[in-house]
C-alpha atoms as a PDB file:
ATOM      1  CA  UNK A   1      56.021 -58.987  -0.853  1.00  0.00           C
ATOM      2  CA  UNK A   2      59.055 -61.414  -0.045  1.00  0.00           C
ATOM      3  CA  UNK A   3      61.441 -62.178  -1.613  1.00  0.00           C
ATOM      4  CA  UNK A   4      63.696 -65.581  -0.891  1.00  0.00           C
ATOM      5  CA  UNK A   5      64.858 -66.285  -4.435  1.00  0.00           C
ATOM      6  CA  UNK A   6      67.852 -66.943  -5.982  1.00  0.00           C
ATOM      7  CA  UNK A   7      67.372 -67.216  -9.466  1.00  0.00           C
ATOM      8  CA  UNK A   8      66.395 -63.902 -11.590  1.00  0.00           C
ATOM      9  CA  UNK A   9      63.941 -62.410  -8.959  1.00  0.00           C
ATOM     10  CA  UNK A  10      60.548 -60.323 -10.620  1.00  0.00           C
ATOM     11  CA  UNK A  11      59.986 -56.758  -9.890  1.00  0.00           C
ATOM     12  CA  UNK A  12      57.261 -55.288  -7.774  1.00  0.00           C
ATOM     13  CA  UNK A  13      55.620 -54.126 -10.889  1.00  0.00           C
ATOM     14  CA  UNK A  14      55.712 -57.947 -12.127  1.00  0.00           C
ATOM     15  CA  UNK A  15      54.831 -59.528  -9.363  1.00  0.00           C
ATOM     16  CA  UNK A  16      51.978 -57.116  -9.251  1.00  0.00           C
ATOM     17  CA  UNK A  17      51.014 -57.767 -12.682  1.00  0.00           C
ATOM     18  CA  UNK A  18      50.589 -61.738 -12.767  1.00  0.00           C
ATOM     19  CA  UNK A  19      48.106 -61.391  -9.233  1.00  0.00           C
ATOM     20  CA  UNK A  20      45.869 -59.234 -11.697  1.00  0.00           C
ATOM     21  CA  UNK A  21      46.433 -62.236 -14.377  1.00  0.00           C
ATOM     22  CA  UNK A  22      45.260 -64.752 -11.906  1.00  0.00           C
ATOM     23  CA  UNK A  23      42.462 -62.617 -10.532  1.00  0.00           C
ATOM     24  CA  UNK A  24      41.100 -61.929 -14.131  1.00  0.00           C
ATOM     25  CA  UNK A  25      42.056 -65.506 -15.065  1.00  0.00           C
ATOM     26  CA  UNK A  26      39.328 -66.490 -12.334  1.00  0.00           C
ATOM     27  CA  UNK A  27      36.993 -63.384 -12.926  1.00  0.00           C
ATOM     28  CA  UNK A  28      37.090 -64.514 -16.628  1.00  0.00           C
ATOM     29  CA  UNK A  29      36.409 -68.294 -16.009  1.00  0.00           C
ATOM     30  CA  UNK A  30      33.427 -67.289 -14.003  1.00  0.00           C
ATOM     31  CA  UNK A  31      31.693 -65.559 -16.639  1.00  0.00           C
ATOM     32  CA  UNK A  32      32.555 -61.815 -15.183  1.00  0.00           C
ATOM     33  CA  UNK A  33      34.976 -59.341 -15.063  1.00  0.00           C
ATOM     34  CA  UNK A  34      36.312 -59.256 -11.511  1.00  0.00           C
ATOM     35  CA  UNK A  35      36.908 -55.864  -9.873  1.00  0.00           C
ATOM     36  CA  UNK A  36      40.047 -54.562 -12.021  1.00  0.00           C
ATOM     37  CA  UNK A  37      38.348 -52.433 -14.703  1.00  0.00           C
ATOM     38  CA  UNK A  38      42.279 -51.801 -16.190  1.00  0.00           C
ATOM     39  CA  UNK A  39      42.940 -54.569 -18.545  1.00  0.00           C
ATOM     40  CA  UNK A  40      45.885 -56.479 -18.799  1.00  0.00           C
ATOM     41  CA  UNK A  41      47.433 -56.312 -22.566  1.00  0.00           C
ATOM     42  CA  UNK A  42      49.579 -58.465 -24.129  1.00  0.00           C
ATOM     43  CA  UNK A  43      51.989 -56.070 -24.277  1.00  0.00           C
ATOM     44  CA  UNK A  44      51.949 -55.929 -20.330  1.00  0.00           C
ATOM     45  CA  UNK A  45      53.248 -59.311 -20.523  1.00  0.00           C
ATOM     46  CA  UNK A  46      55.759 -59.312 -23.175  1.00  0.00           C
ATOM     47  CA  UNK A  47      58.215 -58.987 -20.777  1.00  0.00           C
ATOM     48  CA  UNK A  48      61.193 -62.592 -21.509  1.00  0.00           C
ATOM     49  CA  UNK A  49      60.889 -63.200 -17.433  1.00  0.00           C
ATOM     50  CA  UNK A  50      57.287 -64.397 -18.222  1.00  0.00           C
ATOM     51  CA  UNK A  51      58.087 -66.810 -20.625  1.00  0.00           C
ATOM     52  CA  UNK A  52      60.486 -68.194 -18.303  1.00  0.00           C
ATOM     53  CA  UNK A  53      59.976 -71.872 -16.699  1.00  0.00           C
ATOM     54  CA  UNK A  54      59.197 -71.888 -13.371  1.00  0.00           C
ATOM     55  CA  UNK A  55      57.347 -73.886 -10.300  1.00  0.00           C
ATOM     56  CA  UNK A  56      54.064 -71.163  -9.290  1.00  0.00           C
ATOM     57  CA  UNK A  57      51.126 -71.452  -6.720  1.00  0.00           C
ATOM     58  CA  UNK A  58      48.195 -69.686  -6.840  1.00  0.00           C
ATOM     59  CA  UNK A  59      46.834 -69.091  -3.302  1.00  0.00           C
ATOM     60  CA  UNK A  60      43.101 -67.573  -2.210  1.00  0.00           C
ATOM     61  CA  UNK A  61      42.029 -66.271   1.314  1.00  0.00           C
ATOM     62  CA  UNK A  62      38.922 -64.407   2.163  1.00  0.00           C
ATOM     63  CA  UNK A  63      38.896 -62.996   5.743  1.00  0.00           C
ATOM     64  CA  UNK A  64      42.728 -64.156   6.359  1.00  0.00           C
ATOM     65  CA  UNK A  65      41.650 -67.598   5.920  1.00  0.00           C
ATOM     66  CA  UNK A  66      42.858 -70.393   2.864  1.00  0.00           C
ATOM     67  CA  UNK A  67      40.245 -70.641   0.641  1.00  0.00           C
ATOM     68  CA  UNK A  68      42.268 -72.433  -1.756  1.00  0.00           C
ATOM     69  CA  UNK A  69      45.690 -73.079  -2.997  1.00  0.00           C
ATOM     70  CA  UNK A  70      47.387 -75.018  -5.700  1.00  0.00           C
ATOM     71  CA  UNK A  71      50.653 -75.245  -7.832  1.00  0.00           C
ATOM     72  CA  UNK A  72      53.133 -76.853  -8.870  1.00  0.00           C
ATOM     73  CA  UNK A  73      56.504 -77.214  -7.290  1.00  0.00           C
ATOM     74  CA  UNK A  74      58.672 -78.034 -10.952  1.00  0.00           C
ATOM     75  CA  UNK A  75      59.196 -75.488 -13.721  1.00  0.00           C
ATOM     76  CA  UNK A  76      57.037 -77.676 -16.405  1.00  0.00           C
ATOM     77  CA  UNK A  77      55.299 -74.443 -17.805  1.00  0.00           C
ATOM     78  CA  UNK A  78      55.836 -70.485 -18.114  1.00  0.00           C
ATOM     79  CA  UNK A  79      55.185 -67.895 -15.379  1.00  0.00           C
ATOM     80  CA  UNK A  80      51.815 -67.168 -17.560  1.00  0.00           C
ATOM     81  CA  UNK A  81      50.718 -70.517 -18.061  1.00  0.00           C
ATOM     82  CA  UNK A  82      51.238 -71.799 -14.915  1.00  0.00           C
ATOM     83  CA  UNK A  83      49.353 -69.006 -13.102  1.00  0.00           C
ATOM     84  CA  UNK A  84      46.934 -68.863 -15.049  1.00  0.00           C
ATOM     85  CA  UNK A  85      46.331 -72.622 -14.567  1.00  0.00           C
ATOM     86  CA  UNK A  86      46.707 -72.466 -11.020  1.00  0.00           C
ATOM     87  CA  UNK A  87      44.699 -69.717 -10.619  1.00  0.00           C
ATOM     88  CA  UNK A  88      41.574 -71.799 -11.681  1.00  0.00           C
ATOM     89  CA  UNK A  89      42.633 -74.994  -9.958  1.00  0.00           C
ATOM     90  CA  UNK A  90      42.838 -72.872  -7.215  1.00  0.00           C
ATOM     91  CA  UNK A  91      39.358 -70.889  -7.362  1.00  0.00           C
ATOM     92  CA  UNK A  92      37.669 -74.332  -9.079  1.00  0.00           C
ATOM     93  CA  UNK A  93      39.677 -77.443  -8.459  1.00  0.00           C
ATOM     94  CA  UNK A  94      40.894 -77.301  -4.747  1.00  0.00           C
ATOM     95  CA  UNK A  95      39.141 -80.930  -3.102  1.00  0.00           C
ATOM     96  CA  UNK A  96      39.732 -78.985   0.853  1.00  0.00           C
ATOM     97  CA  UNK A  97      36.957 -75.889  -0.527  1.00  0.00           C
ATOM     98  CA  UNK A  98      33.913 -75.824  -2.773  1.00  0.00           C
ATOM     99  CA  UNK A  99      33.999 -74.016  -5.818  1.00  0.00           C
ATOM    100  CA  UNK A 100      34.529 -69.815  -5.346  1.00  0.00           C
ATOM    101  CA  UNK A 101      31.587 -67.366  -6.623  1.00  0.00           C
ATOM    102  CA  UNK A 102      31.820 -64.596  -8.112  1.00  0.00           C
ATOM    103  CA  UNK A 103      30.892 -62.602  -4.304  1.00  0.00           C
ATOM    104  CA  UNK A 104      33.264 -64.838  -2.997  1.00  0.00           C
ATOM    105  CA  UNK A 105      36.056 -63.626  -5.477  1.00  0.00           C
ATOM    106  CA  UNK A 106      35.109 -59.935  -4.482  1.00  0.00           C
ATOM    107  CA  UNK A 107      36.158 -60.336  -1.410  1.00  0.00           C
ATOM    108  CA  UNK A 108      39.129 -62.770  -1.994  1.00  0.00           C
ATOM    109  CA  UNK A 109      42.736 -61.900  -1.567  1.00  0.00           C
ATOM    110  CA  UNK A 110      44.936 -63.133  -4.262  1.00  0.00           C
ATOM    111  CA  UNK A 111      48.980 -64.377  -3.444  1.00  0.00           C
ATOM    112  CA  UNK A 112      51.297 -66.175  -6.308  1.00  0.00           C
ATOM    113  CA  UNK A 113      54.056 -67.502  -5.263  1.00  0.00           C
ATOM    114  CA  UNK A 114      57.327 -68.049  -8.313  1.00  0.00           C
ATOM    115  CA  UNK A 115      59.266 -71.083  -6.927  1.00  0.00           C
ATOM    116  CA  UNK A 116      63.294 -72.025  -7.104  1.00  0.00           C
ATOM    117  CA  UNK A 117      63.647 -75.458  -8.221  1.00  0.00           C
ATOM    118  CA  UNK A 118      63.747 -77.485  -5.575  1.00  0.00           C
ATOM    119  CA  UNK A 119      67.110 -79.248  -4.230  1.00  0.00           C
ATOM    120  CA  UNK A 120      67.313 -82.604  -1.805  1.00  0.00           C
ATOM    121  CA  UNK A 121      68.339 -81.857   1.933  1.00  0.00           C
ATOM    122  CA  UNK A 122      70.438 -84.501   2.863  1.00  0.00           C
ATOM    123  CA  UNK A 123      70.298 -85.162   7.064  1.00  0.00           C
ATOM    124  CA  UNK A 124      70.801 -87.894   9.006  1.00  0.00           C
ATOM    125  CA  UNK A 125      68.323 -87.400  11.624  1.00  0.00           C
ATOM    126  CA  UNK A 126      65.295 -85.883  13.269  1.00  0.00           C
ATOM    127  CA  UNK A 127      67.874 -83.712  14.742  1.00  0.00           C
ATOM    128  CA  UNK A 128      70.357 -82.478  11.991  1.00  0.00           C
ATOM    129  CA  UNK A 129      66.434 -82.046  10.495  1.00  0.00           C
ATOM    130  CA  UNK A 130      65.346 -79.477  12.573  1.00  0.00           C
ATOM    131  CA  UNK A 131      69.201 -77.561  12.267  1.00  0.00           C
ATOM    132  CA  UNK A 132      69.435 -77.506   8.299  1.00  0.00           C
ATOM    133  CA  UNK A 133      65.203 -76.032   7.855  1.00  0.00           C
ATOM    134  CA  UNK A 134      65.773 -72.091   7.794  1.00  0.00           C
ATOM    135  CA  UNK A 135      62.185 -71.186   9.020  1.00  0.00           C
ATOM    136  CA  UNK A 136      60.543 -67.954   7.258  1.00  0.00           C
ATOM    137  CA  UNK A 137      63.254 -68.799   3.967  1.00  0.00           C
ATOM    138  CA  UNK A 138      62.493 -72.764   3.092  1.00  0.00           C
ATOM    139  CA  UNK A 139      59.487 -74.479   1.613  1.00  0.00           C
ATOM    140  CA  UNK A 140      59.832 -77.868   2.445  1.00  0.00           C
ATOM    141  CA  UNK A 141      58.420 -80.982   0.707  1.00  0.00           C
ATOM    142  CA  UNK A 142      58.541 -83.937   2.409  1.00  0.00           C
ATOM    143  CA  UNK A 143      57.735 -87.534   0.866  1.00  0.00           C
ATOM    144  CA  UNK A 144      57.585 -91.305   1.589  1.00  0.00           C
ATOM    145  CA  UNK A 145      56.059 -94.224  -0.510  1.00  0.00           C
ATOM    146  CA  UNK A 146      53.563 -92.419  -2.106  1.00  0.00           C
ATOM    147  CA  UNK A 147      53.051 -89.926   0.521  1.00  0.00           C
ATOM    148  CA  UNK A 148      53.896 -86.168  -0.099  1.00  0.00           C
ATOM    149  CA  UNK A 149      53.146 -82.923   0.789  1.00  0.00           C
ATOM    150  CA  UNK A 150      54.366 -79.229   0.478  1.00  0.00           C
ATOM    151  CA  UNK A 151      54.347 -76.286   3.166  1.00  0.00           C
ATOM    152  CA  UNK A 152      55.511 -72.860   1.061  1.00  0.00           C
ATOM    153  CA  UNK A 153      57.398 -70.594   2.954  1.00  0.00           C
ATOM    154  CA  UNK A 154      54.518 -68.294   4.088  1.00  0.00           C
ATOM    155  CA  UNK A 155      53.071 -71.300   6.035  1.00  0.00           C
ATOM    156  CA  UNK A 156      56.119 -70.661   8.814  1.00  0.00           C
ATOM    157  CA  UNK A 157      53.691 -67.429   9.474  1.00  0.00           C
ATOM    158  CA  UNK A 158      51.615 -69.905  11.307  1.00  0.00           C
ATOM    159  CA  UNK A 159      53.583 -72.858  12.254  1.00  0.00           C
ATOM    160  CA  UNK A 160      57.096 -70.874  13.600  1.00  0.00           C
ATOM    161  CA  UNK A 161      58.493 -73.839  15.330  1.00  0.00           C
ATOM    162  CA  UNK A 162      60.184 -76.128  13.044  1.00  0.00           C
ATOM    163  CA  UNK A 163      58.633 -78.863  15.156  1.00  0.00           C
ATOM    164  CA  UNK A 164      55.107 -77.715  14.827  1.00  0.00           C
ATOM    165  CA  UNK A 165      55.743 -77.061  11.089  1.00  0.00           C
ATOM    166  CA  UNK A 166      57.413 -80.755  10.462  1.00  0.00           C
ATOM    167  CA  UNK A 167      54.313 -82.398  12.681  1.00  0.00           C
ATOM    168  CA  UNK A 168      51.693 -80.365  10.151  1.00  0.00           C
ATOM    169  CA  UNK A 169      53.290 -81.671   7.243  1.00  0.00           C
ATOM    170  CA  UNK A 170      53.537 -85.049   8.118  1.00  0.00           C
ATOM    171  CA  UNK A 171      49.978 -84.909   8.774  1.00  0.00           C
ATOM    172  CA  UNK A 172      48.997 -82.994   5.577  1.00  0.00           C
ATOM    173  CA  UNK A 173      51.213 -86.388   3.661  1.00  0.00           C
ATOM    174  CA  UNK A 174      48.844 -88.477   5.809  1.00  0.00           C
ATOM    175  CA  UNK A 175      51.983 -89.544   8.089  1.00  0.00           C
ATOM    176  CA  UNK A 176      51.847 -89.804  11.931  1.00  0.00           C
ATOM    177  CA  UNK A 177      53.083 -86.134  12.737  1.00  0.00           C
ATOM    178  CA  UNK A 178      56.470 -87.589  14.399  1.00  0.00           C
ATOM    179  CA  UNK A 179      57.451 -89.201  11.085  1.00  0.00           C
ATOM    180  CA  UNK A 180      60.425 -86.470  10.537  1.00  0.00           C
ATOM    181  CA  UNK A 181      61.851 -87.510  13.688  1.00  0.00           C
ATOM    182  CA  UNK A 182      63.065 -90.758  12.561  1.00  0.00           C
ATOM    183  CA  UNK A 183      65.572 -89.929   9.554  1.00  0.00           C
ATOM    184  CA  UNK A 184      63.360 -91.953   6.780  1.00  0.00           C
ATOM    185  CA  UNK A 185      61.420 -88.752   5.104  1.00  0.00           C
ATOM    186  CA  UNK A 186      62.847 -87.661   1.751  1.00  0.00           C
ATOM    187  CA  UNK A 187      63.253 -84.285   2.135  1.00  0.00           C
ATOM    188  CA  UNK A 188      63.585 -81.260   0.012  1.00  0.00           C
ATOM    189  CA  UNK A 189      63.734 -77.726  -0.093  1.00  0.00           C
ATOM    190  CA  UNK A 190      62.611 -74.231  -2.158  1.00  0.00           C
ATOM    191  CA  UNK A 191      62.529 -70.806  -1.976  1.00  0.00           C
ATOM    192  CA  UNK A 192      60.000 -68.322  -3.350  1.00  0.00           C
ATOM    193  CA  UNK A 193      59.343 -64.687  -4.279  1.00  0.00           C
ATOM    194  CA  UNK A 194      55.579 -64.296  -3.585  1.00  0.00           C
ATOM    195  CA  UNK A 195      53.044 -61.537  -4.416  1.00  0.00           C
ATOM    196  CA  UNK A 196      49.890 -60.329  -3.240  1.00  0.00           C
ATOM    197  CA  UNK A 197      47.544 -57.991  -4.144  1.00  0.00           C
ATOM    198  CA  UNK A 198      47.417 -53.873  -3.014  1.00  0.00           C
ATOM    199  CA  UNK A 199      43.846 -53.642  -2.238  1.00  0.00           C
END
């Protein structure tokens, strides 16, 4: 688990319990029962963090590889609805991946990811760019026109240098990749405390 947050962070034992919501969420949506034979109850998540507001994503890999993620970067629903909801989107709804099976679920690993709300980064160039990112603590959303795009934190795993990182998210917005270097992006950042599953 990380941990980059700095609103009211969950605990372990939290965290823990919303990747079982979103893997039963799935399990449950598929017509089976998933591989958890404990049962969340409601009373597991009475807990007042949960009904908290808060940007989520919902992220699947099978084999270290995506398999799907979605979320949603504002806090327009509750830590239970929006996992829940992103949990299917995410299994179900992602256009990059077919639909997951119920195999495919077996083998999946599960991450959620609870979001800050994000804030503008004002820069004045490609340059003061690449000084104000903190690699391995922002998520960065970049936008233009009607162009955006999101990379959450974890994604600096793959893509350390902030050039590299910048270049794949221009791309992802369907921007040349050296878009960031010329000071017209709107730009903003997030952190997140993220989760995934003890298998």
């Amino acid at each position: 688990m990380g941990a980059t947050q700095t609103s009211k962070n969950l605990t372990e034992e939290q965290g823990q319990l919303l990747v079982r919501l979103a893997r039963e969420t799935i399990a449950a949506r598929l017509g089976g029962f998933g591989s958890d034979r404990n049962k969340i109850s409601a009373d597991d998540l009475a807990a007042q963090i949960f009904k908290e507001k808060r940007g989520t994503f919902v992220t699947l890999k099978i084999n270290k590889q995506l398999r799907g993620c979605m979320g949603c970067l504002t806090p327009s629903e509750t830590l239970l609805e929006g996992i829940q909801r992103n949990a299917i989107n995410s299994a179900l709804n992602d256009p990059r991946f077919p639909s997951i099976t119920e195999p495919e679920l077996e083998q999946a690993e599960i991450e959620i990811s609870i979001l800050t709300n994000p804030r503008k980064l004002e820069y004045t160039d490609g340059d003061d760019l690449l000084k104000k990112l903190r690699p391995n603590i922002d998520g960065v959303i970049i936008s233009k026109g009607a162009c955006r795009a999101t990379f959450l934190p974890q994604v600096w795993e793959q893509l350390p240098r902030t050039e590299d990182f910048l270049a794949h998210l221009c791309r992802k917005a369907c921007l040349v990749p050296d878009e960031w270097q010329r000071g017209q992006l709107e730009v903003s950042t997030y952190q997140v405390q993220y989760f995934h599953e003890n298998r």
